[in-house]
PDB file of N, CA and C in Angstrom:
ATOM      1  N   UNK A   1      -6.933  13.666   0.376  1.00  0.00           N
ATOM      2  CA  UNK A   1      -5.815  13.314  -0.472  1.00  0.00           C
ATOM      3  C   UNK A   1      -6.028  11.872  -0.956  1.00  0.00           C
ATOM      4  N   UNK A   2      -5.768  11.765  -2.190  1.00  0.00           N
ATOM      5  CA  UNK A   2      -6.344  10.396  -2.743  1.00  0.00           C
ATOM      6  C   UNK A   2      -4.670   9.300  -2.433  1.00  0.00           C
ATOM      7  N   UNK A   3      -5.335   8.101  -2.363  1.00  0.00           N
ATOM      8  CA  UNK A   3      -4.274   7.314  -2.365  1.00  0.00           C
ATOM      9  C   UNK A   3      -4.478   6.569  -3.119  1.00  0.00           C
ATOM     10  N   UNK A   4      -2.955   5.571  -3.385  1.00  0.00           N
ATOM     11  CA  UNK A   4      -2.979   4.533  -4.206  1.00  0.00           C
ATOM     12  C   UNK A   4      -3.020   2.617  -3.394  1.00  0.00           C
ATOM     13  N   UNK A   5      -3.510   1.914  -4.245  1.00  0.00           N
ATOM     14  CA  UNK A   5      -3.748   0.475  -3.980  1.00  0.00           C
ATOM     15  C   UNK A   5      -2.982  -0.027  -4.661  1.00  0.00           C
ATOM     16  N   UNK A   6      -1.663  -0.483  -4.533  1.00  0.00           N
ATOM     17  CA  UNK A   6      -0.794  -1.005  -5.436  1.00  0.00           C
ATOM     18  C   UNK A   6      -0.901  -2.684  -5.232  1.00  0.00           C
ATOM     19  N   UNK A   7      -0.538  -3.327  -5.919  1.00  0.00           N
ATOM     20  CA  UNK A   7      -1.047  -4.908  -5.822  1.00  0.00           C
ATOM     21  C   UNK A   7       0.122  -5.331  -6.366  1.00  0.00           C
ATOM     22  N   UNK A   8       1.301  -6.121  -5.422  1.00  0.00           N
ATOM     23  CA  UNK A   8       2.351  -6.893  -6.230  1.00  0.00           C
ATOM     24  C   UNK A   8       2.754  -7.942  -5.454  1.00  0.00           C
ATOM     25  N   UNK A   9       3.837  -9.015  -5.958  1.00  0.00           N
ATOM     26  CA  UNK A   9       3.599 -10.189  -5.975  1.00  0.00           C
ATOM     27  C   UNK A   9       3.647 -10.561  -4.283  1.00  0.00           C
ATOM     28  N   UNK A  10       4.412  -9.631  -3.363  1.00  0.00           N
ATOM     29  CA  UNK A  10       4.586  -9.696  -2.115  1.00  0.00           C
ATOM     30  C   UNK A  10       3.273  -9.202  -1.123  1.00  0.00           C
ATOM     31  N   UNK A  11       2.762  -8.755  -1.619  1.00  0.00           N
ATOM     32  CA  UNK A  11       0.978  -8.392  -1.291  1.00  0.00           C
ATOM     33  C   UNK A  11       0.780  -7.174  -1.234  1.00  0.00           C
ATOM     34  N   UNK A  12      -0.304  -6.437  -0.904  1.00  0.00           N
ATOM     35  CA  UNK A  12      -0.938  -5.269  -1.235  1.00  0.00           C
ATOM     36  C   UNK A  12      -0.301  -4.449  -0.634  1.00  0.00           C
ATOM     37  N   UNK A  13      -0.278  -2.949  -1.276  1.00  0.00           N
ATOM     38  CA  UNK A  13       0.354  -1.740  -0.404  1.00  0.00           C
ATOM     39  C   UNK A  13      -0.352  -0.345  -0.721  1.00  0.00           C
ATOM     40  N   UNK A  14      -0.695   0.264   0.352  1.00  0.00           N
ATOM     41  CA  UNK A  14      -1.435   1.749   0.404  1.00  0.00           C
ATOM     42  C   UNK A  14      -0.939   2.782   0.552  1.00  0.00           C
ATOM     43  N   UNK A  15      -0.352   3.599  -0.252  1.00  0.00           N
ATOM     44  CA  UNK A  15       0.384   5.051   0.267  1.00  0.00           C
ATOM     45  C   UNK A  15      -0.287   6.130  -0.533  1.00  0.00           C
ATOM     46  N   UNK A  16       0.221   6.982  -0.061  1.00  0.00           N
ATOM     47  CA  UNK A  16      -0.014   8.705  -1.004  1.00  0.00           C
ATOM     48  C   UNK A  16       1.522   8.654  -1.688  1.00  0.00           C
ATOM     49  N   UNK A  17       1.415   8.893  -3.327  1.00  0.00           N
ATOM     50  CA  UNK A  17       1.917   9.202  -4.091  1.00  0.00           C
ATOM     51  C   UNK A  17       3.075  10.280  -3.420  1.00  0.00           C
ATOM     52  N   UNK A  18       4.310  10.197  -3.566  1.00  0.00           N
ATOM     53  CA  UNK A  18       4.806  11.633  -3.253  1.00  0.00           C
ATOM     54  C   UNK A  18       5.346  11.920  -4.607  1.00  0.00           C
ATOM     55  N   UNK A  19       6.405  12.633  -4.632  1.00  0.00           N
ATOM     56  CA  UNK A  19       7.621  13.517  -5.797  1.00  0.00           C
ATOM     57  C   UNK A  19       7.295  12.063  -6.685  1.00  0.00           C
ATOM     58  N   UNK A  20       7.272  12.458  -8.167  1.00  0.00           N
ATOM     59  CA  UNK A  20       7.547  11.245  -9.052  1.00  0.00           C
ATOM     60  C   UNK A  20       9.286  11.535  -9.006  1.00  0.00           C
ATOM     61  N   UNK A  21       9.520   9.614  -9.010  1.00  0.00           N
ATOM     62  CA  UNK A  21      11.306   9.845  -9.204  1.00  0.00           C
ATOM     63  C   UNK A  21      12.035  10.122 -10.256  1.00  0.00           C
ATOM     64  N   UNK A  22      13.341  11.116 -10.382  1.00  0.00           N
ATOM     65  CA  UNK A  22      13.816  11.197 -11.511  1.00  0.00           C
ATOM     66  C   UNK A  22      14.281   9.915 -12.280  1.00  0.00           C
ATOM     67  N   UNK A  23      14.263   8.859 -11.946  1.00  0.00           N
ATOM     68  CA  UNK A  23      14.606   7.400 -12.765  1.00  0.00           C
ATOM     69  C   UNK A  23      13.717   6.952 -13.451  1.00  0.00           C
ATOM     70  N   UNK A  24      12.243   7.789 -13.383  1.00  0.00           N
ATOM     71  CA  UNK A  24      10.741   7.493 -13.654  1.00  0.00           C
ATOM     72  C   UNK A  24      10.596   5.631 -13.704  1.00  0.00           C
ATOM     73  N   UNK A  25      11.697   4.876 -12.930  1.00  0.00           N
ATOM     74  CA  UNK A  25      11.594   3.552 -13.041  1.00  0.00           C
ATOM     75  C   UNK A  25       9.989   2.851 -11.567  1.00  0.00           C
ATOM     76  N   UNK A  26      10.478   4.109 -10.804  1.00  0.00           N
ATOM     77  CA  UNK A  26      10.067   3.552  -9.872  1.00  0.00           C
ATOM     78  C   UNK A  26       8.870   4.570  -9.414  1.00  0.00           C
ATOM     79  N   UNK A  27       8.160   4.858  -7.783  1.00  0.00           N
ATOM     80  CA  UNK A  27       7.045   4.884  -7.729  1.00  0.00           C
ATOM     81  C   UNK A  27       7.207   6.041  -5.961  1.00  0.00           C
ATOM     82  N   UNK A  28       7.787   6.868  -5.686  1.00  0.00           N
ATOM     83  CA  UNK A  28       7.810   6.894  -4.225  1.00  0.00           C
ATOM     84  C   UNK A  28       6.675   7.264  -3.398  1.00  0.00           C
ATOM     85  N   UNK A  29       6.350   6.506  -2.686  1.00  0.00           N
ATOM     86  CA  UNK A  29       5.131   6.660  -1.680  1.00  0.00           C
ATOM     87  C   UNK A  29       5.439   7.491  -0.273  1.00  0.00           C
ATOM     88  N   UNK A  30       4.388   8.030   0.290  1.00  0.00           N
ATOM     89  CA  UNK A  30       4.612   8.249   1.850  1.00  0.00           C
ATOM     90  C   UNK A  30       3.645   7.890   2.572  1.00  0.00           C
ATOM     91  N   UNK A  31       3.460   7.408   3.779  1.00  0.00           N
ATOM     92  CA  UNK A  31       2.308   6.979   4.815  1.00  0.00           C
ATOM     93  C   UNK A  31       1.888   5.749   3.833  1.00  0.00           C
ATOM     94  N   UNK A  32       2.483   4.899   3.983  1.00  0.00           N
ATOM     95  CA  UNK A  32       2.757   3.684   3.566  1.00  0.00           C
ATOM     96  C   UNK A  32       2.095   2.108   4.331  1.00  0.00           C
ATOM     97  N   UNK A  33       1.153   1.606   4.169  1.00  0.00           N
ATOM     98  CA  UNK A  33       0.724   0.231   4.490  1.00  0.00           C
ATOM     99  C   UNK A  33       0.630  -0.967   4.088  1.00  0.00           C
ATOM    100  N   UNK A  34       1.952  -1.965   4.091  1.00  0.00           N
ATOM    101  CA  UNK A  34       1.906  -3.038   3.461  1.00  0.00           C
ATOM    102  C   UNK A  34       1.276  -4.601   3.813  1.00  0.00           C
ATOM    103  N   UNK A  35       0.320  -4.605   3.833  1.00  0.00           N
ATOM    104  CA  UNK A  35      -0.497  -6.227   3.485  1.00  0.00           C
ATOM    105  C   UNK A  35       0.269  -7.156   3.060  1.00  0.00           C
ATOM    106  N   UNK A  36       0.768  -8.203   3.922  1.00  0.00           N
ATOM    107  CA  UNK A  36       1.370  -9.421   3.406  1.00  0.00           C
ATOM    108  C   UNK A  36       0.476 -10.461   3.369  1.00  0.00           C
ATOM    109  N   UNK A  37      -0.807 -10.622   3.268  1.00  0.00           N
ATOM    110  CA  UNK A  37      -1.318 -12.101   3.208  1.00  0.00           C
ATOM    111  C   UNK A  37      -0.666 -13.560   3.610  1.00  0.00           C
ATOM    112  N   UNK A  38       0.004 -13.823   3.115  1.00  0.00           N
ATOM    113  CA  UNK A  38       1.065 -15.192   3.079  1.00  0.00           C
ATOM    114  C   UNK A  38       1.907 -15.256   4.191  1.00  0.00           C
ATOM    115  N   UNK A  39       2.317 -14.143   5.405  1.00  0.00           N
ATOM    116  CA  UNK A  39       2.926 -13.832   6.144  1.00  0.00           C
ATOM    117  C   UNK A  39       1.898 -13.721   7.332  1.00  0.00           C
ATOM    118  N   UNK A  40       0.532 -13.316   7.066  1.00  0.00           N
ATOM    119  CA  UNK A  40      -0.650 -12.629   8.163  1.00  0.00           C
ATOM    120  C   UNK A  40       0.347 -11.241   8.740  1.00  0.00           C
ATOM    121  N   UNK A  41       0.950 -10.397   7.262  1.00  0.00           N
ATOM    122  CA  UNK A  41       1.408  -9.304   8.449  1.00  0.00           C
ATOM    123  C   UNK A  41       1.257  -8.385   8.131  1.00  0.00           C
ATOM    124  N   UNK A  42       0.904  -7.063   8.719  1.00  0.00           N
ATOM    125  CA  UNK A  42       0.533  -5.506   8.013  1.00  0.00           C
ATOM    126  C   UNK A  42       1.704  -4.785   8.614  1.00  0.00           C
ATOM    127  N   UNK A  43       2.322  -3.642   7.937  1.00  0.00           N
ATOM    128  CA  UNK A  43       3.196  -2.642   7.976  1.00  0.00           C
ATOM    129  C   UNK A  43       3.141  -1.449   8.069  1.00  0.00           C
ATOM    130  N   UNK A  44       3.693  -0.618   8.388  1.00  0.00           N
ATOM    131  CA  UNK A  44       3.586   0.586   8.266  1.00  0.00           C
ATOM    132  C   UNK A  44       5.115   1.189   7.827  1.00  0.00           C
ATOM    133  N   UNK A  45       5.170   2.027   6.721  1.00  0.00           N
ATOM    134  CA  UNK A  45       6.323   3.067   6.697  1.00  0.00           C
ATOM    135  C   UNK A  45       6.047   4.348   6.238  1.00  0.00           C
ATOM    136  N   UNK A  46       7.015   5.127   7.017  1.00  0.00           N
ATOM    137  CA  UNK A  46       6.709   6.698   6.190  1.00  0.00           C
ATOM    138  C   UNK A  46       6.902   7.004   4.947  1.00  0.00           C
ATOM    139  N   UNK A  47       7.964   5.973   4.354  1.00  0.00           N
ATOM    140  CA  UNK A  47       7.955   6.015   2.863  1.00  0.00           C
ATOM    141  C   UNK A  47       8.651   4.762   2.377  1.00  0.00           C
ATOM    142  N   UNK A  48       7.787   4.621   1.108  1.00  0.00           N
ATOM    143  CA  UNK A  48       8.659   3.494   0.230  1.00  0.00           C
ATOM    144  C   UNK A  48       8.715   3.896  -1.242  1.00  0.00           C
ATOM    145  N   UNK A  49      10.173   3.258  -1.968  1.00  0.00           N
ATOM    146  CA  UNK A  49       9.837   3.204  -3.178  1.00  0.00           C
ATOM    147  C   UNK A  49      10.189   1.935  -3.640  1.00  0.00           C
ATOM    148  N   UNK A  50       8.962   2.108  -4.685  1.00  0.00           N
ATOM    149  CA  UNK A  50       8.864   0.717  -5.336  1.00  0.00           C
ATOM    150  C   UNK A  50       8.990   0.571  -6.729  1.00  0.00           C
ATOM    151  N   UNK A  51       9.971  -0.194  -7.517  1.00  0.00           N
ATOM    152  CA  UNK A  51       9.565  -0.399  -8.708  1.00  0.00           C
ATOM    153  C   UNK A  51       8.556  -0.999  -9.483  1.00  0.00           C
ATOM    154  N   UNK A  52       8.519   0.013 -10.798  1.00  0.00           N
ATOM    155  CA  UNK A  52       7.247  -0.069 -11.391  1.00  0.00           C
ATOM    156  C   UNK A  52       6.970  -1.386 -11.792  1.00  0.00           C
ATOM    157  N   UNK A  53       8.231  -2.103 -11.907  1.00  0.00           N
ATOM    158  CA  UNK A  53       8.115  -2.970 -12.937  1.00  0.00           C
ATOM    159  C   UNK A  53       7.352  -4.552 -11.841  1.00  0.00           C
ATOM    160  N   UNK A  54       7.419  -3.962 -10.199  1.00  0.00           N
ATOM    161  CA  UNK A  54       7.167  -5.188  -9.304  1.00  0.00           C
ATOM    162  C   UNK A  54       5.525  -5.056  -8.940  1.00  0.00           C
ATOM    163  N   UNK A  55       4.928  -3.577 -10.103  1.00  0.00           N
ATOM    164  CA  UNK A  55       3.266  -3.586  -9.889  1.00  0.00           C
ATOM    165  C   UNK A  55       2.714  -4.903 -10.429  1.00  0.00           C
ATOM    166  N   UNK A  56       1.559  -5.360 -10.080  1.00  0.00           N
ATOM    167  CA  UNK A  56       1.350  -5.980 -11.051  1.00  0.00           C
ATOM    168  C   UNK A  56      -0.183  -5.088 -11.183  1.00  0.00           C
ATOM    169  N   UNK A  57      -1.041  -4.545 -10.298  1.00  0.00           N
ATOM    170  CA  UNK A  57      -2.051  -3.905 -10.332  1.00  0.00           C
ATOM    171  C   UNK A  57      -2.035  -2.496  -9.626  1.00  0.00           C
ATOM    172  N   UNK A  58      -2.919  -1.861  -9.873  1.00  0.00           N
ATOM    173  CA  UNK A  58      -2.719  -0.527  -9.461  1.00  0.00           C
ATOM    174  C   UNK A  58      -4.842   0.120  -8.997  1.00  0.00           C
ATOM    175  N   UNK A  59      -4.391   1.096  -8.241  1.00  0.00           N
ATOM    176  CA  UNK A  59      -6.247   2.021  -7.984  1.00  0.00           C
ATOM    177  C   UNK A  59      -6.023   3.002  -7.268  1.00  0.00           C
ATOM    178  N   UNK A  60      -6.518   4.171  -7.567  1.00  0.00           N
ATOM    179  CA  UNK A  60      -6.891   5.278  -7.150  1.00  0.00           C
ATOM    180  C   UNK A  60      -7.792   4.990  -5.659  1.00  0.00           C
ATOM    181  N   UNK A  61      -8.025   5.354  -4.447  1.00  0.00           N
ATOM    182  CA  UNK A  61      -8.989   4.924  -3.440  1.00  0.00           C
ATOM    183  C   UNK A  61      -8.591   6.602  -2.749  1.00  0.00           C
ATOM    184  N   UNK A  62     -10.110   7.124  -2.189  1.00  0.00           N
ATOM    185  CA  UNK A  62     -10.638   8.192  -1.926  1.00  0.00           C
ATOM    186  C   UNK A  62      -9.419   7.783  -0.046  1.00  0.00           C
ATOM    187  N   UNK A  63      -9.217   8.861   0.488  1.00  0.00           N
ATOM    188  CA  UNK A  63      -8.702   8.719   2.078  1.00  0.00           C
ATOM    189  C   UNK A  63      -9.456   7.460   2.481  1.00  0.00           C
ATOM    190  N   UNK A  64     -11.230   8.192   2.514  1.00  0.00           N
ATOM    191  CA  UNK A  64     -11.977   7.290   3.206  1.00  0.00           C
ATOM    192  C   UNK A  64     -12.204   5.648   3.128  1.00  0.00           C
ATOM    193  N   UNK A  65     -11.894   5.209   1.832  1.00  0.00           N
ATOM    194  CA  UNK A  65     -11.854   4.057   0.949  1.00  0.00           C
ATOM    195  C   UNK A  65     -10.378   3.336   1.541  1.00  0.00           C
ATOM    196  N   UNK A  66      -9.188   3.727   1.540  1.00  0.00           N
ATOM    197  CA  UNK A  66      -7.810   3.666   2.142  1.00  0.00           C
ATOM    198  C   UNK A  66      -8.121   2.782   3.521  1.00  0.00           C
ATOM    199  N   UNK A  67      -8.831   4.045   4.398  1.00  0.00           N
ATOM    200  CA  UNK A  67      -8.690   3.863   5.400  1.00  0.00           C
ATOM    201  C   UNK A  67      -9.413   2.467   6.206  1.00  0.00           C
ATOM    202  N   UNK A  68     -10.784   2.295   5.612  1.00  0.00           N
ATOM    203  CA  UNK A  68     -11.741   1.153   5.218  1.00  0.00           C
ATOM    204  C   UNK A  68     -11.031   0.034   5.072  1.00  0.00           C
ATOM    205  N   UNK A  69     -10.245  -0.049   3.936  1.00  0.00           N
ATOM    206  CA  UNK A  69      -9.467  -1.117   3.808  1.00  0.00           C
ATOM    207  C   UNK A  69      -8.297  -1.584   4.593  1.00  0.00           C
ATOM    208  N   UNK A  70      -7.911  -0.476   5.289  1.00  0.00           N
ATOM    209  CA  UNK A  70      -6.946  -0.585   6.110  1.00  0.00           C
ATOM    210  C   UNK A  70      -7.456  -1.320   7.551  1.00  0.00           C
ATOM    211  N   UNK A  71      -8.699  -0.978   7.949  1.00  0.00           N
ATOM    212  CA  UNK A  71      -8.779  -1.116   9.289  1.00  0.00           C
ATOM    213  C   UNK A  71      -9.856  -2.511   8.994  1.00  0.00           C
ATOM    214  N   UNK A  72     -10.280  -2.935   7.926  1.00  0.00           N
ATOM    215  CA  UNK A  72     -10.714  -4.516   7.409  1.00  0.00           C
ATOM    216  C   UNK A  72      -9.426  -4.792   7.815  1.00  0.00           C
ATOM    217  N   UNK A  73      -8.114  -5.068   6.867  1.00  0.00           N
ATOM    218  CA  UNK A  73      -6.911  -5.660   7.474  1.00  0.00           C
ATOM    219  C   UNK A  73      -6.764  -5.774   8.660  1.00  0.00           C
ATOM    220  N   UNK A  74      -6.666  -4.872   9.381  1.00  0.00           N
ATOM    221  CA  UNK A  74      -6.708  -4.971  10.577  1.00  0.00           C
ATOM    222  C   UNK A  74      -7.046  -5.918  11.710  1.00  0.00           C
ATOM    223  N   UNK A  75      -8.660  -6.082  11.102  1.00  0.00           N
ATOM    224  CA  UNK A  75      -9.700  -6.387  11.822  1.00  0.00           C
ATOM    225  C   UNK A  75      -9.834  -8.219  11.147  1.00  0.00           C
ATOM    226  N   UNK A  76      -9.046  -8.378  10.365  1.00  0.00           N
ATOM    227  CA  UNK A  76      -9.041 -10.006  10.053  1.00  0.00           C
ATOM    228  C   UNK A  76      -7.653 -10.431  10.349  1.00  0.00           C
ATOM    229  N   UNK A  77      -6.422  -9.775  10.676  1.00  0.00           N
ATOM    230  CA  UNK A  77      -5.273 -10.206  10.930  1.00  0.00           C
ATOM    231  C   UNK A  77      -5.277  -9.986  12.937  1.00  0.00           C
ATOM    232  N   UNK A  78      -6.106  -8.885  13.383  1.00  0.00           N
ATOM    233  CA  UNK A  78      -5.814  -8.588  14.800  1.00  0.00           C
ATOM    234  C   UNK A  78      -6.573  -9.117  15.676  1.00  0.00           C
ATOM    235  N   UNK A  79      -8.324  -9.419  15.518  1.00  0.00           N
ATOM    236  CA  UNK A  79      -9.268  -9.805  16.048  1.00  0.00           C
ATOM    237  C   UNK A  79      -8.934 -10.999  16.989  1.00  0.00           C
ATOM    238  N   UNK A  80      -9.405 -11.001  18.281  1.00  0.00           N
ATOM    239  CA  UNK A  80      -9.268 -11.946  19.186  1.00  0.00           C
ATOM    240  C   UNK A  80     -10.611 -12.476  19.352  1.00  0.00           C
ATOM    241  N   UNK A  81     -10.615 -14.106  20.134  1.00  0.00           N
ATOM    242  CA  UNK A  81     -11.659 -15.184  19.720  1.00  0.00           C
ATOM    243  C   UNK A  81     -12.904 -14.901  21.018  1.00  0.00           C
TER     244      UNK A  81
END
């Protein structure tokens, strides 16, 4: 199942696309991972929605590609010395 790389001003986020919303304003995701950079903090939710208008970038990424990036995050926010 392909996911998306959404990029906005609060930092990066990874979900699978679910139902498009009837407001077509916004974006609803499920299995959800949010990257805060500026915070050093990663997230998890079962679902978010986000407005379109707070994308500023967007990408298609294969599971395997997702998951890669996910566990880099990981591995630069969790790593011990």
């Amino acid at each position: 199942m392909n996911k998306l790389l959404l990029i906005t001003a609060a930092g990066y986020i990874v979900g699978v696309r679910a139902i498009e919303s009837e407001k077509n304003h916004s974006i609803l995701l499920s299995d959800v991972y949010i990257n805060n950079p500026s915070q050093r903090l990663i997230d998890h939710f079962e679902s978010l929605e986000i407005a379109k208008e707070q994308i500023i970038g967007h990408k298609k990424l294969s599971t395997d590609d997702a998951q890669s990036l996910i566990s880099r995050w990981e591995a630069n926010y969790f790593t011990t010395s």
